[in-house]
C-alpha atoms as a PDB file:
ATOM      1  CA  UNK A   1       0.000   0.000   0.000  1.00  0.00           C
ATOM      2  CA  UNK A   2       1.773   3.459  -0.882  1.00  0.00           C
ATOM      3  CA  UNK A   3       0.372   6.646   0.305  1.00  0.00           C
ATOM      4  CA  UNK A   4       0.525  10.289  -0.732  1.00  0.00           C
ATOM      5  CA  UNK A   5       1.539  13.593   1.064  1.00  0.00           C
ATOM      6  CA  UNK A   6      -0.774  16.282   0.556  1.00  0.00           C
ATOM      7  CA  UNK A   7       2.013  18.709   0.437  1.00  0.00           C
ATOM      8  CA  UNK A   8       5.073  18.828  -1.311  1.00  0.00           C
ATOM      9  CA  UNK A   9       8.025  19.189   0.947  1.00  0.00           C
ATOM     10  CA  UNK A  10      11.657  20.644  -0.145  1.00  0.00           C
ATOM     11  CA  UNK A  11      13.817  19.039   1.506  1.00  0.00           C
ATOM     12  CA  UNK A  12      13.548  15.348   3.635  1.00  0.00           C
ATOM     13  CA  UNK A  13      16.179  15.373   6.183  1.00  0.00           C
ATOM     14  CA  UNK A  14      18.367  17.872   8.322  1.00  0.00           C
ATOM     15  CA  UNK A  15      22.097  17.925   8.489  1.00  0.00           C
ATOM     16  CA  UNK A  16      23.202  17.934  11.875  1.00  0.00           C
ATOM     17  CA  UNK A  17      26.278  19.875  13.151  1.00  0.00           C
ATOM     18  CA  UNK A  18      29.754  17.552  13.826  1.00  0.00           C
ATOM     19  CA  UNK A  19      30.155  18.750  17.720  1.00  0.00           C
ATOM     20  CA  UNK A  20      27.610  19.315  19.941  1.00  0.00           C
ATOM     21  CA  UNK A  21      29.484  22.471  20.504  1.00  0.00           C
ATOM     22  CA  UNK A  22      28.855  24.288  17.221  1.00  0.00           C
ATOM     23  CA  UNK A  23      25.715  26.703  17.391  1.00  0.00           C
ATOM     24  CA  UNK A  24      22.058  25.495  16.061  1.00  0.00           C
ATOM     25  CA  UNK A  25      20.215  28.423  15.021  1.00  0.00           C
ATOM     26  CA  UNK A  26      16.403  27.629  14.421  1.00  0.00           C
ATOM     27  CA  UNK A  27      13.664  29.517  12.803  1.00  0.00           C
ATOM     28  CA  UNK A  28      10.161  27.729  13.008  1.00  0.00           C
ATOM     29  CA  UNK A  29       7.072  29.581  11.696  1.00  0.00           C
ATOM     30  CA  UNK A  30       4.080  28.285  12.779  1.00  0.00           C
ATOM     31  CA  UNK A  31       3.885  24.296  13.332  1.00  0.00           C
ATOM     32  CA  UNK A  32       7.547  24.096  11.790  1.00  0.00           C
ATOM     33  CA  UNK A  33       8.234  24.654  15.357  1.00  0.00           C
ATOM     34  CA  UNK A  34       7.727  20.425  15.595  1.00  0.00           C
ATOM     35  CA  UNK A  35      10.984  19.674  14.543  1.00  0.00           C
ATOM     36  CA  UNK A  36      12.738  21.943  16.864  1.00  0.00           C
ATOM     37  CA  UNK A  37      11.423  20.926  19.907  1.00  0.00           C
ATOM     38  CA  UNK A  38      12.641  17.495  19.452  1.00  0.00           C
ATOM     39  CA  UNK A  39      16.115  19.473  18.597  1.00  0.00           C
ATOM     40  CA  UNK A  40      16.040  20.879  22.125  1.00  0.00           C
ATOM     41  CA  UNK A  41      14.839  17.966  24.072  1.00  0.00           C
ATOM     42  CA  UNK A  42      17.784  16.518  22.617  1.00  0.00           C
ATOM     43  CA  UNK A  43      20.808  19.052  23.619  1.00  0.00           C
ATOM     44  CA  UNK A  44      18.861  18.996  26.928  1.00  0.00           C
ATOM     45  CA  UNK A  45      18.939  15.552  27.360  1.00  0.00           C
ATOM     46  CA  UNK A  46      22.632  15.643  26.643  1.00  0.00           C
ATOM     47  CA  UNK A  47      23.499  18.908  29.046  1.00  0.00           C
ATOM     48  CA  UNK A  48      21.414  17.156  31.376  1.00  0.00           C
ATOM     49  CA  UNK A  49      24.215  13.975  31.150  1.00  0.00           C
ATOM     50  CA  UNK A  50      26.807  16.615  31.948  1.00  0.00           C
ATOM     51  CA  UNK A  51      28.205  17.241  28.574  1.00  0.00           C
ATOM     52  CA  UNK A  52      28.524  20.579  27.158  1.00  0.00           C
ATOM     53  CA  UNK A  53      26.199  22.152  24.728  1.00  0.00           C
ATOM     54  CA  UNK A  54      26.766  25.054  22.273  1.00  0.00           C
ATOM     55  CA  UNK A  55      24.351  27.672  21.753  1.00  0.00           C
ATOM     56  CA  UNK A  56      20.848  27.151  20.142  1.00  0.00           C
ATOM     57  CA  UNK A  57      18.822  29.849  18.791  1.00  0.00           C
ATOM     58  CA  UNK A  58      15.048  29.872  18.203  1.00  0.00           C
ATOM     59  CA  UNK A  59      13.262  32.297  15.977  1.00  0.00           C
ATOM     60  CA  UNK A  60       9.705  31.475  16.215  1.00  0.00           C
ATOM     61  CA  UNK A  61       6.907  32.728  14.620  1.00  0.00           C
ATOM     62  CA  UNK A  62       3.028  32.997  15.325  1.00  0.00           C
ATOM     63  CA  UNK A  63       0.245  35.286  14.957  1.00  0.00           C
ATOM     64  CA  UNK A  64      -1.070  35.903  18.404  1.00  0.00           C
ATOM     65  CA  UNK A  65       0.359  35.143  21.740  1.00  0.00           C
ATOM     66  CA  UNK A  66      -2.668  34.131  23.709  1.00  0.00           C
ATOM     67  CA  UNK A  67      -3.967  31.404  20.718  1.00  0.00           C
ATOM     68  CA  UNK A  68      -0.610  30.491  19.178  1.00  0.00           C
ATOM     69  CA  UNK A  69       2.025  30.259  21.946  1.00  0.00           C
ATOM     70  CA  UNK A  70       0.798  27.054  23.117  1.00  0.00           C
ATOM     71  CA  UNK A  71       4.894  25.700  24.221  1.00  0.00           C
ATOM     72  CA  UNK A  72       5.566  29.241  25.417  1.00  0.00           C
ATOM     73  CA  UNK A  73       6.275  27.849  28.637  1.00  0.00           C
ATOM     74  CA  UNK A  74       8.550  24.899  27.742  1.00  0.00           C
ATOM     75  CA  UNK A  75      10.283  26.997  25.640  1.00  0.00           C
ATOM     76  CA  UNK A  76      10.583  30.365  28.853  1.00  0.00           C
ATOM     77  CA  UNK A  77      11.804  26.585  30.989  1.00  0.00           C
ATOM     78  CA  UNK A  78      14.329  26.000  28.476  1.00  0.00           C
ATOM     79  CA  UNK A  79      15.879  29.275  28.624  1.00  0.00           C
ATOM     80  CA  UNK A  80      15.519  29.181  32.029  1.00  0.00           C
ATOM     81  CA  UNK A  81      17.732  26.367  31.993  1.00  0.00           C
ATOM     82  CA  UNK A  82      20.347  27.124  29.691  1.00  0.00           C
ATOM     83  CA  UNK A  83      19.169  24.478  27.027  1.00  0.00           C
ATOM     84  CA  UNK A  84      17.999  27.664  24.493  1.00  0.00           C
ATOM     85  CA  UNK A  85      20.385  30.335  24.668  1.00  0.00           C
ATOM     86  CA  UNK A  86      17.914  32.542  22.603  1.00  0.00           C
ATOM     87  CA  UNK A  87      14.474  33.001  22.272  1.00  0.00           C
ATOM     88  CA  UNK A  88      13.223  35.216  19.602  1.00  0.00           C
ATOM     89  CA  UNK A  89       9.221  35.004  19.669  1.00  0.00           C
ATOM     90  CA  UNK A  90       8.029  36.865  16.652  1.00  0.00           C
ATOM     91  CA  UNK A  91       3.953  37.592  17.237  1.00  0.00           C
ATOM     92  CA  UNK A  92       3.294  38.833  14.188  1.00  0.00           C
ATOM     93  CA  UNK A  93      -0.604  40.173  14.821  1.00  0.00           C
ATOM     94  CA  UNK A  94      -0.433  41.130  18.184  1.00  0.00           C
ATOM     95  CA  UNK A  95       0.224  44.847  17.104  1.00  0.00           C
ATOM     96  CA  UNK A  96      -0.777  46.892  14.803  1.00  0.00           C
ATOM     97  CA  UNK A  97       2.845  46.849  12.601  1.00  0.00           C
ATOM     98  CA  UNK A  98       3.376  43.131  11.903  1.00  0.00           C
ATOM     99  CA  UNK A  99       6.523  41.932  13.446  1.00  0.00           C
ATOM    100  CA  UNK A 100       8.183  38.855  11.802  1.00  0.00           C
ATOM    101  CA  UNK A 101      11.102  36.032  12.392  1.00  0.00           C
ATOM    102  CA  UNK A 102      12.946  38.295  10.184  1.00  0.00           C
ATOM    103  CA  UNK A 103      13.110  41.499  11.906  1.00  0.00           C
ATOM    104  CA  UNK A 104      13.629  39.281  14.940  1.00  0.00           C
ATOM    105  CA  UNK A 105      16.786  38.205  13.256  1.00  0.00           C
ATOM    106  CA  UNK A 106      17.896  41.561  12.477  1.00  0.00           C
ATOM    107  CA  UNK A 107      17.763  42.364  16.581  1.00  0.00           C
ATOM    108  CA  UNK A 108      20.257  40.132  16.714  1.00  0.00           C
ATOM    109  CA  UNK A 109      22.435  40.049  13.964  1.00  0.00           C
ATOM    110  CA  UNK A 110      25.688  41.016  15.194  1.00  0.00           C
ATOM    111  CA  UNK A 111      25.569  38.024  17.627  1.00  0.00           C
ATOM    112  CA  UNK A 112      23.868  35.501  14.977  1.00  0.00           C
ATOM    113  CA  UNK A 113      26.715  36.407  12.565  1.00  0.00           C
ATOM    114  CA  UNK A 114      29.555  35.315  15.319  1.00  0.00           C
ATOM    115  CA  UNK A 115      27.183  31.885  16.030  1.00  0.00           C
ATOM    116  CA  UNK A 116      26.877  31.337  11.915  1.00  0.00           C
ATOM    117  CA  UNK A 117      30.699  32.420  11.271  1.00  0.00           C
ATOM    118  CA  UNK A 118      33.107  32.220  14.025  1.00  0.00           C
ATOM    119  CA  UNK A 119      31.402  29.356  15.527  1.00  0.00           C
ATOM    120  CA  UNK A 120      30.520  27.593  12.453  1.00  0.00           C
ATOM    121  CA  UNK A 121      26.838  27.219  13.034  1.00  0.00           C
ATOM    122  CA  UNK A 122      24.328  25.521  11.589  1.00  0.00           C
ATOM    123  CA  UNK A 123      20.593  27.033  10.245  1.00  0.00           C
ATOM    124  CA  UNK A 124      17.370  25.954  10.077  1.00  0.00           C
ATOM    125  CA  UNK A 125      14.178  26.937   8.658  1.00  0.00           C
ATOM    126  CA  UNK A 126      10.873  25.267   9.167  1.00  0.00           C
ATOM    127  CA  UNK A 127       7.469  26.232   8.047  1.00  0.00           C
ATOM    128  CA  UNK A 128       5.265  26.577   5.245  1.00  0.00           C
ATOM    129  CA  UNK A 129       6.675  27.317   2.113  1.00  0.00           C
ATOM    130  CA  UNK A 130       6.340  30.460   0.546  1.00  0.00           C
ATOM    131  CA  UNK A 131       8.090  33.678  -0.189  1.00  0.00           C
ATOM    132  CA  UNK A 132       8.984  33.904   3.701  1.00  0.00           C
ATOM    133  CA  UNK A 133      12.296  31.689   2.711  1.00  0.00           C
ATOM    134  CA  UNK A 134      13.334  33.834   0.851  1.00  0.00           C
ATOM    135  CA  UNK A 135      12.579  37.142   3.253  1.00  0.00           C
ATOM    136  CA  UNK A 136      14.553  34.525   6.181  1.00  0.00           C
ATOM    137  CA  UNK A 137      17.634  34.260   3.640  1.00  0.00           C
ATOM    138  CA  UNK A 138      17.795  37.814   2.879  1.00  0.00           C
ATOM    139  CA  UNK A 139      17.445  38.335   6.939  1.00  0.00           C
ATOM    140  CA  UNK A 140      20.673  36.129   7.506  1.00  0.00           C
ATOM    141  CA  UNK A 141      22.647  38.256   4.549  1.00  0.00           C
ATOM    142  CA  UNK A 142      21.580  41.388   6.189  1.00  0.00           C
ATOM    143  CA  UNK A 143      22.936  40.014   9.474  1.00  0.00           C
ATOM    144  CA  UNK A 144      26.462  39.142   7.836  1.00  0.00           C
ATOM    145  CA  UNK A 145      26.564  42.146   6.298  1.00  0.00           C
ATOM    146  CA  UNK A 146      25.524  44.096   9.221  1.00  0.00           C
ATOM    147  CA  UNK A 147      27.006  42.037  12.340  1.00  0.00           C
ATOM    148  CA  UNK A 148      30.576  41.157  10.932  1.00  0.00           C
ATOM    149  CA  UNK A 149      32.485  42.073   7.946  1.00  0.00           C
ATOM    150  CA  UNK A 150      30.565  41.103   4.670  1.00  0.00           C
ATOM    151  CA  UNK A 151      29.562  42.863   1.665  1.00  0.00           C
ATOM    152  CA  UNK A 152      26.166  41.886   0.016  1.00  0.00           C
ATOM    153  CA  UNK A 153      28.267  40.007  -2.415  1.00  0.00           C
ATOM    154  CA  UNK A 154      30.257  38.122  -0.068  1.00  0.00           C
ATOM    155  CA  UNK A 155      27.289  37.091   2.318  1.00  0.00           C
ATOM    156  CA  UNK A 156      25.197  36.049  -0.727  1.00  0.00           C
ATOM    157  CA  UNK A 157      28.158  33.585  -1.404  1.00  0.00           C
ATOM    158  CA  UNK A 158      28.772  32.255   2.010  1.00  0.00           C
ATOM    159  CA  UNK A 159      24.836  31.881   2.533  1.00  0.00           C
ATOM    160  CA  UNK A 160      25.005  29.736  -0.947  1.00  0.00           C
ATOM    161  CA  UNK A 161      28.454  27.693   0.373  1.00  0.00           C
ATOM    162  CA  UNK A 162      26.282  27.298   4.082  1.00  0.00           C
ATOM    163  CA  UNK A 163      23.709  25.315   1.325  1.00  0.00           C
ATOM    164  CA  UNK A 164      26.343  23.281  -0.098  1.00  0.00           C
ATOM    165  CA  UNK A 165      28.023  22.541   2.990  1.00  0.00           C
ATOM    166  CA  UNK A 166      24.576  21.434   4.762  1.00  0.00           C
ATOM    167  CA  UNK A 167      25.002  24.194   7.006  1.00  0.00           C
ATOM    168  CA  UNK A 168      21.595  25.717   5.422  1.00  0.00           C
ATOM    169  CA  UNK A 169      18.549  23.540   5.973  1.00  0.00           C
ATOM    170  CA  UNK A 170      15.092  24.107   4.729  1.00  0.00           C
ATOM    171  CA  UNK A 171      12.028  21.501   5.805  1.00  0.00           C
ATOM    172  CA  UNK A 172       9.198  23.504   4.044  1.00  0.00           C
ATOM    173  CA  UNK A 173       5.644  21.784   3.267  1.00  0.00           C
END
């Protein structure tokens, strides 16, 4: 018996970094916050053995707080913790000006780009597809360009050797 997906996804597995030491920067929109969870529960599991963990990032993405945030708390526990080094929580209705993973990025970019460069990190983007992966892209080639010492040219061409290294992974349905 075969079955079909109802969605077409882009990409069927995640590469995971070498050391549990190099950074694991995550940006779920919506339910493509699945995934990362199990991420988490995993470096947790780990710190929790006494081994140490490098930093994980979460960009996350929702419309409303009070309706959407439903892991809020095990994600606050988590930071709490030490497991998630950074929260980003991107509520995109909750105001009048939208507010996205993007410009939640941005914030941070100076600190991203040390995680993504120096450290060698790894990034994630889960979610529906869309023209948002291509607004999340454009967010981590402002960050180069505006957290370390990148041009436009040379971020677009380490952002495109992060893809061919497995550095860059997309899971989009």
């Amino acid at each position: 018996m075969t079955f079909e997906l109802p969605c077409q996804i882009t990409s069927g597995t995640f590469n995971f970094p070498e050391s549990m030491m190099q950074p694991m920067i995550m940006a779920g929109l919506g339910t493509g916050l699945a995934p990362f969870r199990a991420f988490v529960q995993e470096r947790e599991f780990y710190k929790k053995k006494g081994e140490q963990v490098g930093p994980m990032w979460l960009f996350y993405g929702c419309r409303y707080r009070a309706k959407d945030y439903c892991y809020g708390e095990e994600l606050e526990k988590w930071v709490e913790d030490g497991v998630l080094t950074h929260l980003r929580v991107a509520f995109s209705r909750d105001q009048k000006q939208k507010i996205y993973v993007q410009h939640k990025m941005q914030e941070a970019a100076a600190e991203m780009c040390s995680d993504i460069e120096e450290k060698n990190g790894y990034f994630y983007l889960c979610g529906q597809a869309g023209a948002v992966e291509i607004d999340i892209e454009n967010a981590i080639k402002q960050s180069l360009v505006s957290g370390g010492n990148f041009t436009e040219e040379t971020a677009s061409e380490y952002v495109e050797k992060m893809h061919e290294d497995g550095r860059y992974n997309l899971e989009l349905y």
